[in-house]
PDB file of N, CA and C in Angstrom:
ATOM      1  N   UNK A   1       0.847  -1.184   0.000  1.00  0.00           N
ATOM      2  CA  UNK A   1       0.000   0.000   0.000  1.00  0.00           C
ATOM      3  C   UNK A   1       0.892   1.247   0.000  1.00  0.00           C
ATOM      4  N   UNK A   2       0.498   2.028  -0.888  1.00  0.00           N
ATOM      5  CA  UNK A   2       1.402   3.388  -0.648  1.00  0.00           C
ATOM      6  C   UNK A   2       1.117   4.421   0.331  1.00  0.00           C
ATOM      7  N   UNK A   3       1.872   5.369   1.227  1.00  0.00           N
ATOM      8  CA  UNK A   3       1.964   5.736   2.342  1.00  0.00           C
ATOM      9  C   UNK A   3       0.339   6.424   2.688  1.00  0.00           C
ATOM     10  N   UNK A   4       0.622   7.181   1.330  1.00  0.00           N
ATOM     11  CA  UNK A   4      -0.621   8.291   1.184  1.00  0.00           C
ATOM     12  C   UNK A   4      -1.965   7.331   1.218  1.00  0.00           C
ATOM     13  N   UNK A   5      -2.383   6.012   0.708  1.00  0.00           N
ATOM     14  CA  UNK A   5      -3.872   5.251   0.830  1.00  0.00           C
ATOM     15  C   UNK A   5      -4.305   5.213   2.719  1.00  0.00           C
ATOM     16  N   UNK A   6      -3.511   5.689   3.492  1.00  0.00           N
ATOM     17  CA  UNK A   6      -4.026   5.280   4.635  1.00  0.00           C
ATOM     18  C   UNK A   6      -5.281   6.571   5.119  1.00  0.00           C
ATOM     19  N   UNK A   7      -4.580   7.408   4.174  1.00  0.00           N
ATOM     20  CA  UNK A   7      -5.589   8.588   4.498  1.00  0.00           C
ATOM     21  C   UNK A   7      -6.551   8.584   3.629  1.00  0.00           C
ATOM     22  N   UNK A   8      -6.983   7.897   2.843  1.00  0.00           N
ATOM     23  CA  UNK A   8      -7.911   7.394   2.206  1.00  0.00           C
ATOM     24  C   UNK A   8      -9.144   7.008   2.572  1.00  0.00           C
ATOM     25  N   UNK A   9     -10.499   7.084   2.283  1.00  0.00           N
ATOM     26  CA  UNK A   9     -11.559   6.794   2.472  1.00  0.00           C
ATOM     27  C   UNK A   9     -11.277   4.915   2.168  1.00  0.00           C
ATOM     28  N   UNK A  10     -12.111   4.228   2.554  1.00  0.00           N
ATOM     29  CA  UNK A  10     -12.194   2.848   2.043  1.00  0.00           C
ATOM     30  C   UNK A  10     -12.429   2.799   1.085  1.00  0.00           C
ATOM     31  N   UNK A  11     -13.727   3.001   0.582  1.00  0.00           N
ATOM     32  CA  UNK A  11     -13.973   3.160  -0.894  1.00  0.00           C
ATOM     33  C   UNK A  11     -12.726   3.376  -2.103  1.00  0.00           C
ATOM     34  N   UNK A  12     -11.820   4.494  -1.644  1.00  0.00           N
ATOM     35  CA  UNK A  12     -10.799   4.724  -2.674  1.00  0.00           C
ATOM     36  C   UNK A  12      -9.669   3.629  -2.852  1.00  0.00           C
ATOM     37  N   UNK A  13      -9.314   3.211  -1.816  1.00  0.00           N
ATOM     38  CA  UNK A  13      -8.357   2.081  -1.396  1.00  0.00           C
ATOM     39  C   UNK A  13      -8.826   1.067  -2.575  1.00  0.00           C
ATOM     40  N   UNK A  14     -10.085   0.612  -2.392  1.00  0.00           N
ATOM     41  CA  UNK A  14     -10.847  -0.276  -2.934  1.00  0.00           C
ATOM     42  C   UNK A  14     -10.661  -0.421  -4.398  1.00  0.00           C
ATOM     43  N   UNK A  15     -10.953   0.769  -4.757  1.00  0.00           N
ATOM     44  CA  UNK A  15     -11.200   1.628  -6.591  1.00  0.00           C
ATOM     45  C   UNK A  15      -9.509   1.331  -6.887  1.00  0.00           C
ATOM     46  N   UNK A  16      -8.390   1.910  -5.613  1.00  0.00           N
ATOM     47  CA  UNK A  16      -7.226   1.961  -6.585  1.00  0.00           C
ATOM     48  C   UNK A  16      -7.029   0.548  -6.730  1.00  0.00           C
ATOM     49  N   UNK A  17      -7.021  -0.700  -5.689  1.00  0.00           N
ATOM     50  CA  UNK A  17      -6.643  -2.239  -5.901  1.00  0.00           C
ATOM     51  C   UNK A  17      -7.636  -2.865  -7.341  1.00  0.00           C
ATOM     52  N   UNK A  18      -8.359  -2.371  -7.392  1.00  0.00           N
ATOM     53  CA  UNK A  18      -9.085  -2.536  -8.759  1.00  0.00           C
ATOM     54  C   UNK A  18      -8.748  -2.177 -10.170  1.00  0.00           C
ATOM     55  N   UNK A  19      -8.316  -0.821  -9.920  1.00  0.00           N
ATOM     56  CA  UNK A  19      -7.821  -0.614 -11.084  1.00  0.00           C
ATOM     57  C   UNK A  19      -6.448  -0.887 -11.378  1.00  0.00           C
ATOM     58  N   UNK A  20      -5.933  -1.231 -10.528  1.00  0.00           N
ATOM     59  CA  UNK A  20      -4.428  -1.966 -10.695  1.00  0.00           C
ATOM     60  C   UNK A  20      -3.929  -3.158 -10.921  1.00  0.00           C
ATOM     61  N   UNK A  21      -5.183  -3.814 -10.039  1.00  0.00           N
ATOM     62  CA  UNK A  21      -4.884  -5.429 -11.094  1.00  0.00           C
ATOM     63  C   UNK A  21      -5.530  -5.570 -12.468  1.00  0.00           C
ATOM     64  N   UNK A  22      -6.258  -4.610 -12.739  1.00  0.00           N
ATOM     65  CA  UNK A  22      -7.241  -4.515 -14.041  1.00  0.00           C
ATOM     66  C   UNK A  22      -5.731  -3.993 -14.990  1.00  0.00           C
ATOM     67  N   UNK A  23      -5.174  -2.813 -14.743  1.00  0.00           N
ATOM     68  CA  UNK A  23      -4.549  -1.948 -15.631  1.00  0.00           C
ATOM     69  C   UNK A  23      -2.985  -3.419 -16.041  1.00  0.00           C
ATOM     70  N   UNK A  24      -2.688  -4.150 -14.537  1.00  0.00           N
ATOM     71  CA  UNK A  24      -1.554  -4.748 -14.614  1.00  0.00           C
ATOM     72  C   UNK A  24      -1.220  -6.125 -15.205  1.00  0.00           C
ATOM     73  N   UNK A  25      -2.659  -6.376 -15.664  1.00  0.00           N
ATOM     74  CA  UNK A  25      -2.941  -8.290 -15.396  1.00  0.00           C
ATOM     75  C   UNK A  25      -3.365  -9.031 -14.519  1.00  0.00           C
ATOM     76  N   UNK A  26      -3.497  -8.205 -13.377  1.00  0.00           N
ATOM     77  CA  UNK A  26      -3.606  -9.010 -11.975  1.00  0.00           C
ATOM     78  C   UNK A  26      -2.536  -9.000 -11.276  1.00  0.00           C
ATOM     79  N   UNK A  27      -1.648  -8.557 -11.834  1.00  0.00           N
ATOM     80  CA  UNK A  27      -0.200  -8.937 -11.207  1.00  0.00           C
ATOM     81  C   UNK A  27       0.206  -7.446  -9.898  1.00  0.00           C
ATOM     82  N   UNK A  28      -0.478  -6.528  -9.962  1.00  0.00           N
ATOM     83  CA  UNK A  28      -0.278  -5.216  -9.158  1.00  0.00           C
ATOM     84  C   UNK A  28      -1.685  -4.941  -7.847  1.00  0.00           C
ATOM     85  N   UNK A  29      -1.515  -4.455  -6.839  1.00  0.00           N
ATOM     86  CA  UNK A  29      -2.605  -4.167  -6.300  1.00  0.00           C
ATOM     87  C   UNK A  29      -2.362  -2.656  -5.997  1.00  0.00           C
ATOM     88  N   UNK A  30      -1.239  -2.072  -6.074  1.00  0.00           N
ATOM     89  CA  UNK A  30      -1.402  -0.500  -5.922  1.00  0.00           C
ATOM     90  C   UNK A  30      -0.721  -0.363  -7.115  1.00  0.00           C
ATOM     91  N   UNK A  31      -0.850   1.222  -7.328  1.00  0.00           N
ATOM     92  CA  UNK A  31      -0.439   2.380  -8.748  1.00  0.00           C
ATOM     93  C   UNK A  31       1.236   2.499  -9.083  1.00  0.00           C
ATOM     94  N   UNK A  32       1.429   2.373 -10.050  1.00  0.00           N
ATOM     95  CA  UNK A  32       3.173   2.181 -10.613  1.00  0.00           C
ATOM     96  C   UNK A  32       3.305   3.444 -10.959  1.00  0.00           C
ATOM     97  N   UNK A  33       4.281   3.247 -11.926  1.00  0.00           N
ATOM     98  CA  UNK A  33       4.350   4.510 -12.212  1.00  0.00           C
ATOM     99  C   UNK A  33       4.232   5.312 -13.513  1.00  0.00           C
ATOM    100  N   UNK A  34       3.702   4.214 -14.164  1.00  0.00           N
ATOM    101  CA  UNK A  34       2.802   4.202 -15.545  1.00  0.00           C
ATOM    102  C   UNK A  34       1.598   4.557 -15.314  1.00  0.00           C
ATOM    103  N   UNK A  35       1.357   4.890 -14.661  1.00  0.00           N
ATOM    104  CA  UNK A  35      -0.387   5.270 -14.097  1.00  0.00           C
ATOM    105  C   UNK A  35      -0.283   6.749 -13.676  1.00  0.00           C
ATOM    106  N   UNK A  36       0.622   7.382 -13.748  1.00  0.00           N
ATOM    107  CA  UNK A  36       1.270   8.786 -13.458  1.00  0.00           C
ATOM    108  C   UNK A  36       1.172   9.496 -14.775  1.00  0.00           C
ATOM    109  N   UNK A  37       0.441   9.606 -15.695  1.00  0.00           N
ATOM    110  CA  UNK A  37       1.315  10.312 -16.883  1.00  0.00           C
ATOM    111  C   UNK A  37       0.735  11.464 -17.391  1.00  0.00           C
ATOM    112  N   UNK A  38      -0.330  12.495 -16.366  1.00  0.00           N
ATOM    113  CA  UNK A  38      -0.896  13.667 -16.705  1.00  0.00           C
ATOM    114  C   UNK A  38      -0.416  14.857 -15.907  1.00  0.00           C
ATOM    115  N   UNK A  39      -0.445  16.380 -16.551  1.00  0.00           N
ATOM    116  CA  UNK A  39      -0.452  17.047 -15.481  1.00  0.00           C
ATOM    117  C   UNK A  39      -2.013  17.966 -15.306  1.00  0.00           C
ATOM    118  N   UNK A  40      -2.384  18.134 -14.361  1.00  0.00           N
ATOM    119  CA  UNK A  40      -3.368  18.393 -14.199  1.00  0.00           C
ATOM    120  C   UNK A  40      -3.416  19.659 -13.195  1.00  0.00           C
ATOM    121  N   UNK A  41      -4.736  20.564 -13.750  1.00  0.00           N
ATOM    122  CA  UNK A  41      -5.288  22.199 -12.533  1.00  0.00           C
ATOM    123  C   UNK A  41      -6.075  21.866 -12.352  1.00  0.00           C
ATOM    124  N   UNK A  42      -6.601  22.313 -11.288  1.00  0.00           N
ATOM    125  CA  UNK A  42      -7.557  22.487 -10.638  1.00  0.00           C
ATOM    126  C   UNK A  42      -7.456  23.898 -10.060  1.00  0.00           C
ATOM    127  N   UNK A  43      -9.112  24.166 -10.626  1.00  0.00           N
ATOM    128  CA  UNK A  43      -9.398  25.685 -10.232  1.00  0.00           C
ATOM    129  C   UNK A  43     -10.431  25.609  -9.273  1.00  0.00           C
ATOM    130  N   UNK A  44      -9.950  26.231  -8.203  1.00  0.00           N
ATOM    131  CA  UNK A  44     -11.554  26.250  -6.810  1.00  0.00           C
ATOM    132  C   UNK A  44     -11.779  27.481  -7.158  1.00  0.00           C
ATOM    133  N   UNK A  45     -13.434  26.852  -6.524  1.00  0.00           N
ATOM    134  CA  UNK A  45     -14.636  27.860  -6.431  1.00  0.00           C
ATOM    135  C   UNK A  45     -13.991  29.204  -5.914  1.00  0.00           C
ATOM    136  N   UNK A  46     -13.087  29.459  -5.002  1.00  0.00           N
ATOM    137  CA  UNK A  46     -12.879  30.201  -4.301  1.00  0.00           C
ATOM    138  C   UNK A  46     -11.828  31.298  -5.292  1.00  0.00           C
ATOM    139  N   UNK A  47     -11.191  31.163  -6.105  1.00  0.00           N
ATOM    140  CA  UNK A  47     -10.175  31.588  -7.285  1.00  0.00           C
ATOM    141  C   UNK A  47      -8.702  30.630  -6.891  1.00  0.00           C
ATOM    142  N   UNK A  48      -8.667  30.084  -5.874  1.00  0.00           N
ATOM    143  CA  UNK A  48      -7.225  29.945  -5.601  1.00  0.00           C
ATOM    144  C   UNK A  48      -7.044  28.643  -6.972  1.00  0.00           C
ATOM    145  N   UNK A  49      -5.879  27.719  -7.095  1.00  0.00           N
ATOM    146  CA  UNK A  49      -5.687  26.953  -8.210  1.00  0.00           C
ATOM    147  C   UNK A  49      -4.539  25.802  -7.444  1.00  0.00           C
ATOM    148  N   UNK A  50      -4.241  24.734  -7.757  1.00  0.00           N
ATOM    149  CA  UNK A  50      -3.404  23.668  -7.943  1.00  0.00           C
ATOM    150  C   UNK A  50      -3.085  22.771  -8.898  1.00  0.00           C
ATOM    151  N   UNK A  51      -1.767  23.004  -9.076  1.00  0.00           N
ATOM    152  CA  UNK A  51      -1.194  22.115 -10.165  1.00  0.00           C
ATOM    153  C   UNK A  51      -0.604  21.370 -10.146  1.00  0.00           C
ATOM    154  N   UNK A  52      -0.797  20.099 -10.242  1.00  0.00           N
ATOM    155  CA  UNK A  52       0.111  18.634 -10.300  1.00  0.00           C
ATOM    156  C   UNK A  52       0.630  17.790 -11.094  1.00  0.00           C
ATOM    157  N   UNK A  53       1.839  17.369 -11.259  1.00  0.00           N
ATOM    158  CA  UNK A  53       2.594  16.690 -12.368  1.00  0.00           C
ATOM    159  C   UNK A  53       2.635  15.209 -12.140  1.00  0.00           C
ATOM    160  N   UNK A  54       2.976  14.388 -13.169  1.00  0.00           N
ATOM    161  CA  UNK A  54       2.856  12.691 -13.130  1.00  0.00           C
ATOM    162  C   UNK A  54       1.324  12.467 -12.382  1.00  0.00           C
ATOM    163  N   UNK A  55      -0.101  12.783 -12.413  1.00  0.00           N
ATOM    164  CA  UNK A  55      -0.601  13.332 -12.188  1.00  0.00           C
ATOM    165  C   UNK A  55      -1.977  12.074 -12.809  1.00  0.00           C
ATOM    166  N   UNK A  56      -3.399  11.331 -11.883  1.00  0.00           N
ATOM    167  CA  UNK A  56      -4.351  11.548 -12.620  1.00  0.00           C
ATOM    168  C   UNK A  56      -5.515  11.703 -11.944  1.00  0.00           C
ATOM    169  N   UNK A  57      -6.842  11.875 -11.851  1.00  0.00           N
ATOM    170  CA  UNK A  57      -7.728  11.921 -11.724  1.00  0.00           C
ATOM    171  C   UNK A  57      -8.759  11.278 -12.056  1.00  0.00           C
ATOM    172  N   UNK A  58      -9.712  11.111 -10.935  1.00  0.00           N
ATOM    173  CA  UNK A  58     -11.204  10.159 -11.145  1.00  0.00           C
ATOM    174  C   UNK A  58     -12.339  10.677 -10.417  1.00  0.00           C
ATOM    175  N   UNK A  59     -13.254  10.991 -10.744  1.00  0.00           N
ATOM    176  CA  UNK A  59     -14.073  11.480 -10.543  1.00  0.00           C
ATOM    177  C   UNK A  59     -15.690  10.472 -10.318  1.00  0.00           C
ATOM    178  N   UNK A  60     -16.268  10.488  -8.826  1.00  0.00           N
ATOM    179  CA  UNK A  60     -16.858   9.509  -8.815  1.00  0.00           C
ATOM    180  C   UNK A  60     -18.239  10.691  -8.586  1.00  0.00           C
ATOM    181  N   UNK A  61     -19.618  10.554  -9.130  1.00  0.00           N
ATOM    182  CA  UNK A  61     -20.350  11.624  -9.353  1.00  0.00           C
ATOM    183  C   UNK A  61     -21.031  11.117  -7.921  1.00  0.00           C
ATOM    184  N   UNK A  62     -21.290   9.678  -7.689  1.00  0.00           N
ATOM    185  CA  UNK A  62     -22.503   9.487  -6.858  1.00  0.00           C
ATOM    186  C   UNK A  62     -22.214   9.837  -5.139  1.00  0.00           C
ATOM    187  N   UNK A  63     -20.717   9.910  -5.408  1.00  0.00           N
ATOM    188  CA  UNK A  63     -20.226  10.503  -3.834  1.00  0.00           C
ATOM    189  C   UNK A  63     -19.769  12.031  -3.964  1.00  0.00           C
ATOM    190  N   UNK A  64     -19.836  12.422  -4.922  1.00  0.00           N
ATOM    191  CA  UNK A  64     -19.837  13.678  -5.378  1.00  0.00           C
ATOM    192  C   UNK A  64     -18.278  14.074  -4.954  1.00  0.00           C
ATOM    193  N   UNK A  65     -17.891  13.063  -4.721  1.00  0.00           N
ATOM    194  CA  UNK A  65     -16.278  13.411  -4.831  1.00  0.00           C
ATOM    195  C   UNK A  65     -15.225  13.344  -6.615  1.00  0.00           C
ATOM    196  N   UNK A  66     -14.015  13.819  -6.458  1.00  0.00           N
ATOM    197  CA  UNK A  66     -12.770  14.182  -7.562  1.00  0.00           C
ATOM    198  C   UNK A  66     -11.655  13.280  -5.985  1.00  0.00           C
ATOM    199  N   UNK A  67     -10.672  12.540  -6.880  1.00  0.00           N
ATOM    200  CA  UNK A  67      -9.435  11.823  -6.328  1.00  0.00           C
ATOM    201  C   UNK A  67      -8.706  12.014  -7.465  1.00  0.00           C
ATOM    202  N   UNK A  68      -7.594  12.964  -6.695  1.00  0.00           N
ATOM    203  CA  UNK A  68      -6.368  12.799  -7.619  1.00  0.00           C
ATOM    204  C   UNK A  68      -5.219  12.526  -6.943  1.00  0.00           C
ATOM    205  N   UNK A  69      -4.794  11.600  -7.510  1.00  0.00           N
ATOM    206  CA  UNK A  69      -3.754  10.486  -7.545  1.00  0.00           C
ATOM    207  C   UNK A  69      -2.192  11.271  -7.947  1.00  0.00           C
ATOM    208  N   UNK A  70      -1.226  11.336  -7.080  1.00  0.00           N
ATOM    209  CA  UNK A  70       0.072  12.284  -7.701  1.00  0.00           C
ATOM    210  C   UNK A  70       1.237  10.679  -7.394  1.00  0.00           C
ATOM    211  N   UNK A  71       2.074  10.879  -8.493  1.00  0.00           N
ATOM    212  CA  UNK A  71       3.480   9.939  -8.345  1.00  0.00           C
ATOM    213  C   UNK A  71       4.041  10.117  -6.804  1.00  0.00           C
ATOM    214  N   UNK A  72       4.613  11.812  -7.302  1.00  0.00           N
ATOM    215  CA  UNK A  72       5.127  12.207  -5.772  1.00  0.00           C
ATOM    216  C   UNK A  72       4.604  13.008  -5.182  1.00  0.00           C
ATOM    217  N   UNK A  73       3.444  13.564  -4.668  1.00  0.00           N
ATOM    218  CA  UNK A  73       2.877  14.395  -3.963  1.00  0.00           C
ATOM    219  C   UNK A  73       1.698  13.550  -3.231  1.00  0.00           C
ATOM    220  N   UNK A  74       1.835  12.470  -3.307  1.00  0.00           N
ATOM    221  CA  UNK A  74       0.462  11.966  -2.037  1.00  0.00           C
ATOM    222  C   UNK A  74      -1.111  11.933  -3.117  1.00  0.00           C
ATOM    223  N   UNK A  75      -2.070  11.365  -2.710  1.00  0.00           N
ATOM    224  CA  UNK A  75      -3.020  11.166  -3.144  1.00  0.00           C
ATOM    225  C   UNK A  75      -4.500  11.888  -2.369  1.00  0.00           C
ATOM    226  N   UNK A  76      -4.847  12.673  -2.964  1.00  0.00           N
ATOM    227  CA  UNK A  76      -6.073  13.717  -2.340  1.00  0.00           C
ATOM    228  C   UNK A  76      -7.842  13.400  -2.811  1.00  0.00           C
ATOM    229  N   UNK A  77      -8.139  13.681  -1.612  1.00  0.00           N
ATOM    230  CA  UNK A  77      -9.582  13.748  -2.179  1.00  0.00           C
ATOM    231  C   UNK A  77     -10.813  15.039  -2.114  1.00  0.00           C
ATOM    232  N   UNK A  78     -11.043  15.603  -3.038  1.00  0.00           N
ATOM    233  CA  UNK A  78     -12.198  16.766  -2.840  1.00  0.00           C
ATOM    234  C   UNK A  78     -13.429  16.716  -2.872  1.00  0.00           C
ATOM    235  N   UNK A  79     -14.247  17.452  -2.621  1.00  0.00           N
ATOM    236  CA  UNK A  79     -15.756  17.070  -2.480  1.00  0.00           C
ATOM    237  C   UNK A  79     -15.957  17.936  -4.058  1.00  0.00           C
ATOM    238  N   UNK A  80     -16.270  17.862  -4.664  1.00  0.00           N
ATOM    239  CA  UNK A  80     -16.775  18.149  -5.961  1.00  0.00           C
ATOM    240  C   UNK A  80     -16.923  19.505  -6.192  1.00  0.00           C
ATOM    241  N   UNK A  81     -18.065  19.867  -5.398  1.00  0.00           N
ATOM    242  CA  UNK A  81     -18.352  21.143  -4.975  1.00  0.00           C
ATOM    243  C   UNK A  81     -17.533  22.301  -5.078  1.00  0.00           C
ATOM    244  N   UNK A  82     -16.201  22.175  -4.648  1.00  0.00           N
ATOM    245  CA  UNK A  82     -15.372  23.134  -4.579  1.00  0.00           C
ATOM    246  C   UNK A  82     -14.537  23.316  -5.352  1.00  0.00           C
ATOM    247  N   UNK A  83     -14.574  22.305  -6.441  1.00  0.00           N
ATOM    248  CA  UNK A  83     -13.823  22.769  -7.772  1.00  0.00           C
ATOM    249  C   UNK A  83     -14.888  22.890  -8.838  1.00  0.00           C
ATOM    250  N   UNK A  84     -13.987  24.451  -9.339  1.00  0.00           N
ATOM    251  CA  UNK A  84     -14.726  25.012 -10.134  1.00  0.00           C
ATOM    252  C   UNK A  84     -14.692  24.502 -12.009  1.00  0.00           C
ATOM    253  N   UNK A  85     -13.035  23.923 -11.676  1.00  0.00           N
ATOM    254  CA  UNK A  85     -12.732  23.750 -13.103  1.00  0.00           C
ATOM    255  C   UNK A  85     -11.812  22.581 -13.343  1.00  0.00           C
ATOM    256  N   UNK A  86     -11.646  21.484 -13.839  1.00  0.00           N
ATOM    257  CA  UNK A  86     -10.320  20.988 -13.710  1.00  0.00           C
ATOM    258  C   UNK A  86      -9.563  20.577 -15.654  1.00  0.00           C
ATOM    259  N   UNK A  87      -8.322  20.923 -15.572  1.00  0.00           N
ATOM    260  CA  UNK A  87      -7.804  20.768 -16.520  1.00  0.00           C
ATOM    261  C   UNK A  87      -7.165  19.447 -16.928  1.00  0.00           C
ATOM    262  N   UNK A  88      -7.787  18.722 -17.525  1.00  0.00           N
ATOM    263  CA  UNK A  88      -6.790  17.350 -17.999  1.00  0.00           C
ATOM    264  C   UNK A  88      -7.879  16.500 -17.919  1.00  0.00           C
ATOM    265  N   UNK A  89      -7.374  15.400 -18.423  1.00  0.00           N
ATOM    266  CA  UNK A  89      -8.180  13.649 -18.478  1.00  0.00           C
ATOM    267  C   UNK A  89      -8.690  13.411 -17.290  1.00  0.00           C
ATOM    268  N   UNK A  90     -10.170  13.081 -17.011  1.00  0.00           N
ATOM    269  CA  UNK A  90     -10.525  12.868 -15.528  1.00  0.00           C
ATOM    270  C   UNK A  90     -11.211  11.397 -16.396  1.00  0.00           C
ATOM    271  N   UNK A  91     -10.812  10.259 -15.146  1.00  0.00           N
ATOM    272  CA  UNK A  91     -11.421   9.299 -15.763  1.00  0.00           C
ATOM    273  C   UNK A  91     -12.938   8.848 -14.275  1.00  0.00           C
ATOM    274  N   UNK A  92     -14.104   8.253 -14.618  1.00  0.00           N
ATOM    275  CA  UNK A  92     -15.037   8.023 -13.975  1.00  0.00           C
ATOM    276  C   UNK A  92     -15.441   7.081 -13.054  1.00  0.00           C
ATOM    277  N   UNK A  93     -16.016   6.806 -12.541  1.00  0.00           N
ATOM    278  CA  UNK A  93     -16.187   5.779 -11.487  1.00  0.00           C
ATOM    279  C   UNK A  93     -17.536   5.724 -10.487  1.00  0.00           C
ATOM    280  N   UNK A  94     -18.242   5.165 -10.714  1.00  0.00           N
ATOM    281  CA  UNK A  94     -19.537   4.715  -9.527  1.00  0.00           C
ATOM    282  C   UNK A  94     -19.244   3.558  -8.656  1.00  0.00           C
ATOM    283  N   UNK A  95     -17.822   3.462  -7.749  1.00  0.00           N
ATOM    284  CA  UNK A  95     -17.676   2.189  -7.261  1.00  0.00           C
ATOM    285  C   UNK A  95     -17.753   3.237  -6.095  1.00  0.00           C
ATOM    286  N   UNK A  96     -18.665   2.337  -4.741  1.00  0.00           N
ATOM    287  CA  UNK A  96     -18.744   2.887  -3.794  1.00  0.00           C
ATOM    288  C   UNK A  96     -18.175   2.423  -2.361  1.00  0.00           C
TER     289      UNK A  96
END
């Protein structure tokens, strides 16, 4: 498990071991570093902004949360709500 999943909701933990044996063969249960390959903004409601490199995002609508996933910066989660804008590939998810 990587350092940053402990601060993780369950649910996300869940989504990343999924998509890692899916993306790997089965052969991975957390994110490499081929799974890093966007950079991505995010603009809040508020004007402020964040920008992250090796970088991706998933966006799950029914928890009304955004998880973005960084190589080296730790793995975050936002409530939807508060971003106003985000720049780059967001990929989807209804796993709860």
């Amino acid at each position: 498990m990587h350092p940053g999943q402990k601060y993780l909701p369950d649910h996300w933990n869940r989504w990343i071991e999924a998509y890692a044996l899916t993306n790997s063969g089965g052969q991975y249960r957390t994110l490499g570093a081929s799974d890093f390959t966007q950079a991505l903004k995010i603009l809040f409601e508020d004007g402020s902004s964040a920008t992250f490199h090796h970088a991706f995002a998933v966006k799950n609508s029914g928890l009304e949360e955004l998880a973005l996933f960084t190589e080296h910066c730790g793995y975050f989660v936002f409530h939807h709500h508060v971003i106003a804008k985000l720049e780059g590939i967001c990929l989807e998810t209804t796993a709860e």
